[in-house]
PDB file of N, CA and C in Angstrom:
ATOM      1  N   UNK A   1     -79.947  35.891  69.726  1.00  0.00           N
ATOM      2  CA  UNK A   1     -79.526  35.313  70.982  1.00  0.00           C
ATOM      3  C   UNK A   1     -79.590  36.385  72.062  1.00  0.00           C
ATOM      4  N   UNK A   2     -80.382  36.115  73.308  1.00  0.00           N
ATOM      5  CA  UNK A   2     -80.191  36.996  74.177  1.00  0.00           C
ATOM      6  C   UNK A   2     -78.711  36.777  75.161  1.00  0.00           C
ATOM      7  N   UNK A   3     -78.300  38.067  75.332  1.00  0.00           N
ATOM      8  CA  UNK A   3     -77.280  38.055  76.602  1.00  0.00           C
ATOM      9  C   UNK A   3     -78.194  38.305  77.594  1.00  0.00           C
ATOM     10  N   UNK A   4     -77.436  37.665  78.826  1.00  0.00           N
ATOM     11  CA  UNK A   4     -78.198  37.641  80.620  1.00  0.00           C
ATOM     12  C   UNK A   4     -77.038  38.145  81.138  1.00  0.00           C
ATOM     13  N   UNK A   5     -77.025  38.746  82.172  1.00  0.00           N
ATOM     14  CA  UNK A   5     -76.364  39.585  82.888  1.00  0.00           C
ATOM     15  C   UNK A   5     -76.413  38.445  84.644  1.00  0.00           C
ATOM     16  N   UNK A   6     -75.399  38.226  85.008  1.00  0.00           N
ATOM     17  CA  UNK A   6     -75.558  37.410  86.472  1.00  0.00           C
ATOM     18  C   UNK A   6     -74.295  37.978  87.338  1.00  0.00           C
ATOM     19  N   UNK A   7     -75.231  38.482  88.304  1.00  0.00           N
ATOM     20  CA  UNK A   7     -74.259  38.872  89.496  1.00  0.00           C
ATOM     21  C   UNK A   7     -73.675  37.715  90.820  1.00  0.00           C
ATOM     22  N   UNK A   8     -72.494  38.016  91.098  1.00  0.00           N
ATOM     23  CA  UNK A   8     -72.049  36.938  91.803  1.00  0.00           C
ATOM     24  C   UNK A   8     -71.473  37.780  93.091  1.00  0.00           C
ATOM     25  N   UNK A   9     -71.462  37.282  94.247  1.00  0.00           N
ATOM     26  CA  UNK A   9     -70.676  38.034  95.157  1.00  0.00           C
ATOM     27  C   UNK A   9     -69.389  36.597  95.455  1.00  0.00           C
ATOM     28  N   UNK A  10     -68.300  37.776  95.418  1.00  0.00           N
ATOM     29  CA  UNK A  10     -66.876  36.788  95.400  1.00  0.00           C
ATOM     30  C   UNK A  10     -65.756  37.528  96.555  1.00  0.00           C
ATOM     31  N   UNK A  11     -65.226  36.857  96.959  1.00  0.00           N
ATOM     32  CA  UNK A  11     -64.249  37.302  97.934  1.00  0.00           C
ATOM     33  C   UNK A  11     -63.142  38.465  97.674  1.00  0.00           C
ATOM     34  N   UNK A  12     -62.796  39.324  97.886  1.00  0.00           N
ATOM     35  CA  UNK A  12     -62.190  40.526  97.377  1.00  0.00           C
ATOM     36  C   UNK A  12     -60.962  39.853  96.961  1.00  0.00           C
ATOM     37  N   UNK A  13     -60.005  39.018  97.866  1.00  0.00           N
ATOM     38  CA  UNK A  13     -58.601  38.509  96.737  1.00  0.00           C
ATOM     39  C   UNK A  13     -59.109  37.315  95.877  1.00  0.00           C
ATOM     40  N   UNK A  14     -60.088  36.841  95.765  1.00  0.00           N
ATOM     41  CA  UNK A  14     -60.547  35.566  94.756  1.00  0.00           C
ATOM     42  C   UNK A  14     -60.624  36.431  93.303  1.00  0.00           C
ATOM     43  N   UNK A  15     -61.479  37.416  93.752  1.00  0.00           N
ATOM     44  CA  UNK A  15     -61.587  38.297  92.464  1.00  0.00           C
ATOM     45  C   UNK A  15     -59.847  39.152  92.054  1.00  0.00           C
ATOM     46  N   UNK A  16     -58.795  39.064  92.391  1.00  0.00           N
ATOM     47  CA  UNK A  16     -58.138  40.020  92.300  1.00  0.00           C
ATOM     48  C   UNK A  16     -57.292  38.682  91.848  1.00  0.00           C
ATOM     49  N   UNK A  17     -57.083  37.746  92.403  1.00  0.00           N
ATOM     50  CA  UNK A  17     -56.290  36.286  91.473  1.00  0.00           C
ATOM     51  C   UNK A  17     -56.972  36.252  90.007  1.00  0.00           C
ATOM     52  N   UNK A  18     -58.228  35.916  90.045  1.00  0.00           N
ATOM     53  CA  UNK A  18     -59.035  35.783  88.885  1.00  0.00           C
ATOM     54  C   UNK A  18     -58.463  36.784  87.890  1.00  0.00           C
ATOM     55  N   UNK A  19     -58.351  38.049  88.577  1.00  0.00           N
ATOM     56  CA  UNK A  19     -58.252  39.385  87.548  1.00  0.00           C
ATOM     57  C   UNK A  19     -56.714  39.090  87.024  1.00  0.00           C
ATOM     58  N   UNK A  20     -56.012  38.481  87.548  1.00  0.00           N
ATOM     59  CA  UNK A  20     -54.410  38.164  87.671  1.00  0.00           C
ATOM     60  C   UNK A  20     -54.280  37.384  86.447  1.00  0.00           C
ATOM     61  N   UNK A  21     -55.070  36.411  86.449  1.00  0.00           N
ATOM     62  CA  UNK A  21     -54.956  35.060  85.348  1.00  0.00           C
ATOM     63  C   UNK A  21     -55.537  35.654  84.597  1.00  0.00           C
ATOM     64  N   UNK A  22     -56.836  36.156  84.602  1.00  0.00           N
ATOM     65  CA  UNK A  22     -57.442  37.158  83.015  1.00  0.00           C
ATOM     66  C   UNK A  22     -56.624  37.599  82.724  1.00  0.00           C
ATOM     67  N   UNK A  23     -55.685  38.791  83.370  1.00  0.00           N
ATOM     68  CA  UNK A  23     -54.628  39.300  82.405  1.00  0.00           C
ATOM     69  C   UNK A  23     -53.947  38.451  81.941  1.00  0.00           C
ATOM     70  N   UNK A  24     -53.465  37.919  82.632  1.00  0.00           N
ATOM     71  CA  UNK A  24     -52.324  36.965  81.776  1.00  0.00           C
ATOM     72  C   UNK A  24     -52.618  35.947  80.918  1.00  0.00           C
ATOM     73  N   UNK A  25     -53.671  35.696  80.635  1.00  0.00           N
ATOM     74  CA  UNK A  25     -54.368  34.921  79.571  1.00  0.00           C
ATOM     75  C   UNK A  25     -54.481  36.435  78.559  1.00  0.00           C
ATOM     76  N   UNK A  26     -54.788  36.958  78.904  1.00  0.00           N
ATOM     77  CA  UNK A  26     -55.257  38.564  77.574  1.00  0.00           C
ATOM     78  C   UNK A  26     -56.798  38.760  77.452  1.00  0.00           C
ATOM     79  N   UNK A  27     -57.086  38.568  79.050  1.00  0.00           N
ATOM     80  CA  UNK A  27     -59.173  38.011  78.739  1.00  0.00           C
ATOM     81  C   UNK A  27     -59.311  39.819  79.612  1.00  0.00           C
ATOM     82  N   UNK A  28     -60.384  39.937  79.787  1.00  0.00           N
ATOM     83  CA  UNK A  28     -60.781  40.939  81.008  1.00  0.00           C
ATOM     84  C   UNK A  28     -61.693  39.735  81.904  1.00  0.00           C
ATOM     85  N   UNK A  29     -62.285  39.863  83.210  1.00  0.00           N
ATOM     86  CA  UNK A  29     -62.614  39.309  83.924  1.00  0.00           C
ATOM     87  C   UNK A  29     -63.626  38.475  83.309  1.00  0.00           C
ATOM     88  N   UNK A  30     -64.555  39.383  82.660  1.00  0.00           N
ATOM     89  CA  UNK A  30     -65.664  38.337  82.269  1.00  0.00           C
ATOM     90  C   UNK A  30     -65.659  37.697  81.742  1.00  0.00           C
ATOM     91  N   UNK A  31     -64.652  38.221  80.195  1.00  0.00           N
ATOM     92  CA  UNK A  31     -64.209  36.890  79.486  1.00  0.00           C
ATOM     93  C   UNK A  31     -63.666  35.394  80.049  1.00  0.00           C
ATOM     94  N   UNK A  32     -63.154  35.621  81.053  1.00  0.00           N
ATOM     95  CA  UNK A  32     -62.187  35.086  81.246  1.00  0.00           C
ATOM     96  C   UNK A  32     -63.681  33.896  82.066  1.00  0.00           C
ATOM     97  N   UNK A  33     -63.741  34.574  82.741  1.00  0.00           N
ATOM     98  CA  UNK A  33     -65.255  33.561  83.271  1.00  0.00           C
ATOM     99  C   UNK A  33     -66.163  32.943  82.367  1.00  0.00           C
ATOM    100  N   UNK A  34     -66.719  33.616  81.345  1.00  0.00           N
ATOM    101  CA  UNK A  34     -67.272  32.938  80.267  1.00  0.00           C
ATOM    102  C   UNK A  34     -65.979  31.146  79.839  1.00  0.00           C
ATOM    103  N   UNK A  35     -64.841  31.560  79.423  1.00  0.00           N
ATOM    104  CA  UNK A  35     -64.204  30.629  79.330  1.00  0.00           C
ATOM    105  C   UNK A  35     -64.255  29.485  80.530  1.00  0.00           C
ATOM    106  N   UNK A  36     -64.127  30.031  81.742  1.00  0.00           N
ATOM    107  CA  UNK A  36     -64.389  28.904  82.314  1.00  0.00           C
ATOM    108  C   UNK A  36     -65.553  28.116  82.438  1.00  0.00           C
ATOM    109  N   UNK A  37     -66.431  29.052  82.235  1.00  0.00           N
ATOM    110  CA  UNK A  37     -67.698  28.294  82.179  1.00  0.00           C
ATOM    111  C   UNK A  37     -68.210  27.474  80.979  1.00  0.00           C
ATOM    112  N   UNK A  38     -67.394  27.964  80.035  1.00  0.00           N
ATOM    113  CA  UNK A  38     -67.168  26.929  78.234  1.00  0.00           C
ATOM    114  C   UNK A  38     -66.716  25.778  79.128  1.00  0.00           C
ATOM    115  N   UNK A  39     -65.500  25.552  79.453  1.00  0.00           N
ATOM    116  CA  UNK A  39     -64.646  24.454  79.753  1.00  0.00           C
ATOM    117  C   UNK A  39     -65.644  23.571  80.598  1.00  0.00           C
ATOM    118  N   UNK A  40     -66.793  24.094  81.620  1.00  0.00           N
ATOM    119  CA  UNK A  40     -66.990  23.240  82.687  1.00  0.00           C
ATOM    120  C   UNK A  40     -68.051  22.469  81.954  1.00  0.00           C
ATOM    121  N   UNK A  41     -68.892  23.596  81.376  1.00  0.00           N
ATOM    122  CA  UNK A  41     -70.062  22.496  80.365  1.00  0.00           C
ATOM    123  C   UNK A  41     -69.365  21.513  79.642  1.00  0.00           C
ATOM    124  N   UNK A  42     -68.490  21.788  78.914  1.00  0.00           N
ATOM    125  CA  UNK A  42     -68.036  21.191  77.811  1.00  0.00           C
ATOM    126  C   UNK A  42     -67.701  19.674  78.760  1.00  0.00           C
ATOM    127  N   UNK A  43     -66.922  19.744  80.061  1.00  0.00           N
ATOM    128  CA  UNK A  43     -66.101  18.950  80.420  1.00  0.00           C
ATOM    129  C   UNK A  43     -67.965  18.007  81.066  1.00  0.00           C
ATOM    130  N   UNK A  44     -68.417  18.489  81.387  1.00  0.00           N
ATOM    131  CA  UNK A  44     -70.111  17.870  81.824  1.00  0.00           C
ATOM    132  C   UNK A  44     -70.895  17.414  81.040  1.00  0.00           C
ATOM    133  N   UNK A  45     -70.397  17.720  79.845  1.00  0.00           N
ATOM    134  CA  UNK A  45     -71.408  16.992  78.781  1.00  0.00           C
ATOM    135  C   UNK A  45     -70.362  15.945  78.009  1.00  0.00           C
ATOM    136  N   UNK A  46     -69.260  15.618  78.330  1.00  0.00           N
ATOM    137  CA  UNK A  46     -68.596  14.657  78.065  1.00  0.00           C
ATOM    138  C   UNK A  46     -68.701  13.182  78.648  1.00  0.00           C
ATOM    139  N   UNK A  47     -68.732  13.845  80.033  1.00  0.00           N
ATOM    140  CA  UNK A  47     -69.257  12.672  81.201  1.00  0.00           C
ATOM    141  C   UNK A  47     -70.889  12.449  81.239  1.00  0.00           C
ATOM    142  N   UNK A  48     -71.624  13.275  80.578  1.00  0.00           N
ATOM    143  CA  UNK A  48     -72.884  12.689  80.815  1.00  0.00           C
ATOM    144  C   UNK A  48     -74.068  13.093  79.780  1.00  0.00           C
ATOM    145  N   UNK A  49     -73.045  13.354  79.035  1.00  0.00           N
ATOM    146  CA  UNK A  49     -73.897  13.869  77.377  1.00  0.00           C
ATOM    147  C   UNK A  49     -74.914  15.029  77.111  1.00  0.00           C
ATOM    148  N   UNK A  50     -74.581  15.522  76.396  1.00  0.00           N
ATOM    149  CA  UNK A  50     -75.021  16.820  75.647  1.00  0.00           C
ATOM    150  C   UNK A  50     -76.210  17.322  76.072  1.00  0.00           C
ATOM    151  N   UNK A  51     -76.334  18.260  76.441  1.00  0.00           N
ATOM    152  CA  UNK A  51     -77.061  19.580  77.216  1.00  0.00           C
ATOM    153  C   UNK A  51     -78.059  20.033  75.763  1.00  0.00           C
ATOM    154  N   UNK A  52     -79.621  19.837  75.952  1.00  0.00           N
ATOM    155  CA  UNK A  52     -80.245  20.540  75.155  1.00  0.00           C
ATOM    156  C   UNK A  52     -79.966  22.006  74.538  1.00  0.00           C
ATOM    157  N   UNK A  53     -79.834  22.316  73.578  1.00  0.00           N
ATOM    158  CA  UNK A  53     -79.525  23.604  73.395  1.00  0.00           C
ATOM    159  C   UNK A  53     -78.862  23.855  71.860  1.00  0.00           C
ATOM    160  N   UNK A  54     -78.885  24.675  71.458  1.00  0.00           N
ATOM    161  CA  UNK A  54     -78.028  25.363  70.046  1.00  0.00           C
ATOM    162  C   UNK A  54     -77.131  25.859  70.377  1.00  0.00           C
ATOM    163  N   UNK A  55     -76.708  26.568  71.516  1.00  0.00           N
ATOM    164  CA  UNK A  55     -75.315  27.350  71.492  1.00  0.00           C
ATOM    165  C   UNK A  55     -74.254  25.965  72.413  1.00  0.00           C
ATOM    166  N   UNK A  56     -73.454  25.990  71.790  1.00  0.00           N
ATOM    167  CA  UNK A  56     -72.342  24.337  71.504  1.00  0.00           C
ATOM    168  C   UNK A  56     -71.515  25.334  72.920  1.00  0.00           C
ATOM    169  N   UNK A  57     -70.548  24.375  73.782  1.00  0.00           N
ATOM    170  CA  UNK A  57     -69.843  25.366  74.528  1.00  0.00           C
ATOM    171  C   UNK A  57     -68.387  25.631  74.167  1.00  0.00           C
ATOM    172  N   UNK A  58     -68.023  25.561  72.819  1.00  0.00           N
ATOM    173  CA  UNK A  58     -66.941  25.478  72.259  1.00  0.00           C
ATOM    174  C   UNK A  58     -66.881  26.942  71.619  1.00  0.00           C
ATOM    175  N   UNK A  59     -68.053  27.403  71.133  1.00  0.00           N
ATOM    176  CA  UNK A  59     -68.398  28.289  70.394  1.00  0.00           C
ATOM    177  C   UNK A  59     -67.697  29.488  71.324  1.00  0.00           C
ATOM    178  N   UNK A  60     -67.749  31.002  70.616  1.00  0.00           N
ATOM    179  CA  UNK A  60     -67.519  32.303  71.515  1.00  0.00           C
ATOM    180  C   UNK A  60     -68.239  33.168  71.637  1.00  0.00           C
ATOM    181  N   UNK A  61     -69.141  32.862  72.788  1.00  0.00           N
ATOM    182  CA  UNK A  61     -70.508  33.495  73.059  1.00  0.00           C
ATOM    183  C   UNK A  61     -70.408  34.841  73.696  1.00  0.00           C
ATOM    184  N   UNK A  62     -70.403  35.999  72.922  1.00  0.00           N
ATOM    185  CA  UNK A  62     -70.285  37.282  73.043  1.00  0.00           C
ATOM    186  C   UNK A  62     -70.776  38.194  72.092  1.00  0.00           C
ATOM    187  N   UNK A  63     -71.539  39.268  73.372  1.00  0.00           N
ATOM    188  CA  UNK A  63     -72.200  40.121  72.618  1.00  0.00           C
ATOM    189  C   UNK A  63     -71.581  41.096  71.483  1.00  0.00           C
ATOM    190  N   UNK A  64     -72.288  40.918  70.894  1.00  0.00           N
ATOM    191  CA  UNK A  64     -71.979  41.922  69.636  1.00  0.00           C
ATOM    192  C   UNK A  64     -71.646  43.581  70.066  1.00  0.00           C
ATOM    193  N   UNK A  65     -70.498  44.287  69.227  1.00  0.00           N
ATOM    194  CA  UNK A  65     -70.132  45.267  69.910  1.00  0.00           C
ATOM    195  C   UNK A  65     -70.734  46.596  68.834  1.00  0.00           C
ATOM    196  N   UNK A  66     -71.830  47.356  69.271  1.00  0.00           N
ATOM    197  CA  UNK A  66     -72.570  48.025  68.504  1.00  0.00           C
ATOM    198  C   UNK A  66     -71.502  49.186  68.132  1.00  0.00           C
ATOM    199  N   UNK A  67     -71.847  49.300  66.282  1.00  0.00           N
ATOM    200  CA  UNK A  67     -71.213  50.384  65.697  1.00  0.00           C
ATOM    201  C   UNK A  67     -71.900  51.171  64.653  1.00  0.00           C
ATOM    202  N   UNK A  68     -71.219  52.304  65.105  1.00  0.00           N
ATOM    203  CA  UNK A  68     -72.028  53.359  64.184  1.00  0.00           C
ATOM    204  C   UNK A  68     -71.579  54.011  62.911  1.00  0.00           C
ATOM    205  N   UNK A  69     -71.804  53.363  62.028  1.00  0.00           N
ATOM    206  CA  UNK A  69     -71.186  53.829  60.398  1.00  0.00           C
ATOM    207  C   UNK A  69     -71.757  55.148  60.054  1.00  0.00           C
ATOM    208  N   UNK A  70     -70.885  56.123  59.669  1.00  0.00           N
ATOM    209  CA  UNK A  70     -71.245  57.224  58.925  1.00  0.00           C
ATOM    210  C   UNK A  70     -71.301  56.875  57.377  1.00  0.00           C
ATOM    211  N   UNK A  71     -72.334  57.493  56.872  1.00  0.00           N
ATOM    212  CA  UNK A  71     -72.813  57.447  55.365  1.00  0.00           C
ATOM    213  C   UNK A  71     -71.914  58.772  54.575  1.00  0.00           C
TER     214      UNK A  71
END
C-alpha cells in the first residue's frame, strides 16, 4: 500500500482547536485527521454506497513504523 503525503493550508487557530481535540482524543494531528476522514467516507458510502477500493474506511490506515533488529 502506498502512503501519499497532502498538504493543506488551514487557519492558524483552526489548526490549534484541531490540535486541542487530537490531544484529548490521544491522536497527534494527523491521526486525528485520518480519523476524520475514516468517519466522512464511511458516513458517504452509507448514503450512497461503497467506494471502489480494498482499503474499507473502518480499517487503520497507517504507515508502518520502520525497525531495526540487531542480530
Amino acid at each position: 500500500m502506498a502512503v501519499k503525503s497532502v498538504s493543506i493550508r488551514i487557519e492558524e487557530e483552526m489548526l490549534r482547536k484541531l490540535g486541542f481535540v487530537a490531544d484529548y482524543e490521544g491522536r497527534s494531528v494527523n491521526s486525528h485527521i485520518l480519523v476524520l476522514i475514516r468517519k466522512d467516507i464511511k458516513a458517504f458510502e452509507q448514503i450512497h454506497g461503497t467506494i471502489e477500493g480494498k482499503i474499507q474506511p473502518e480499517l487503520n490506515v497507517k504507515p508502518t513504523r520502520k525497525t531495526n533488529f540487531e542480530a
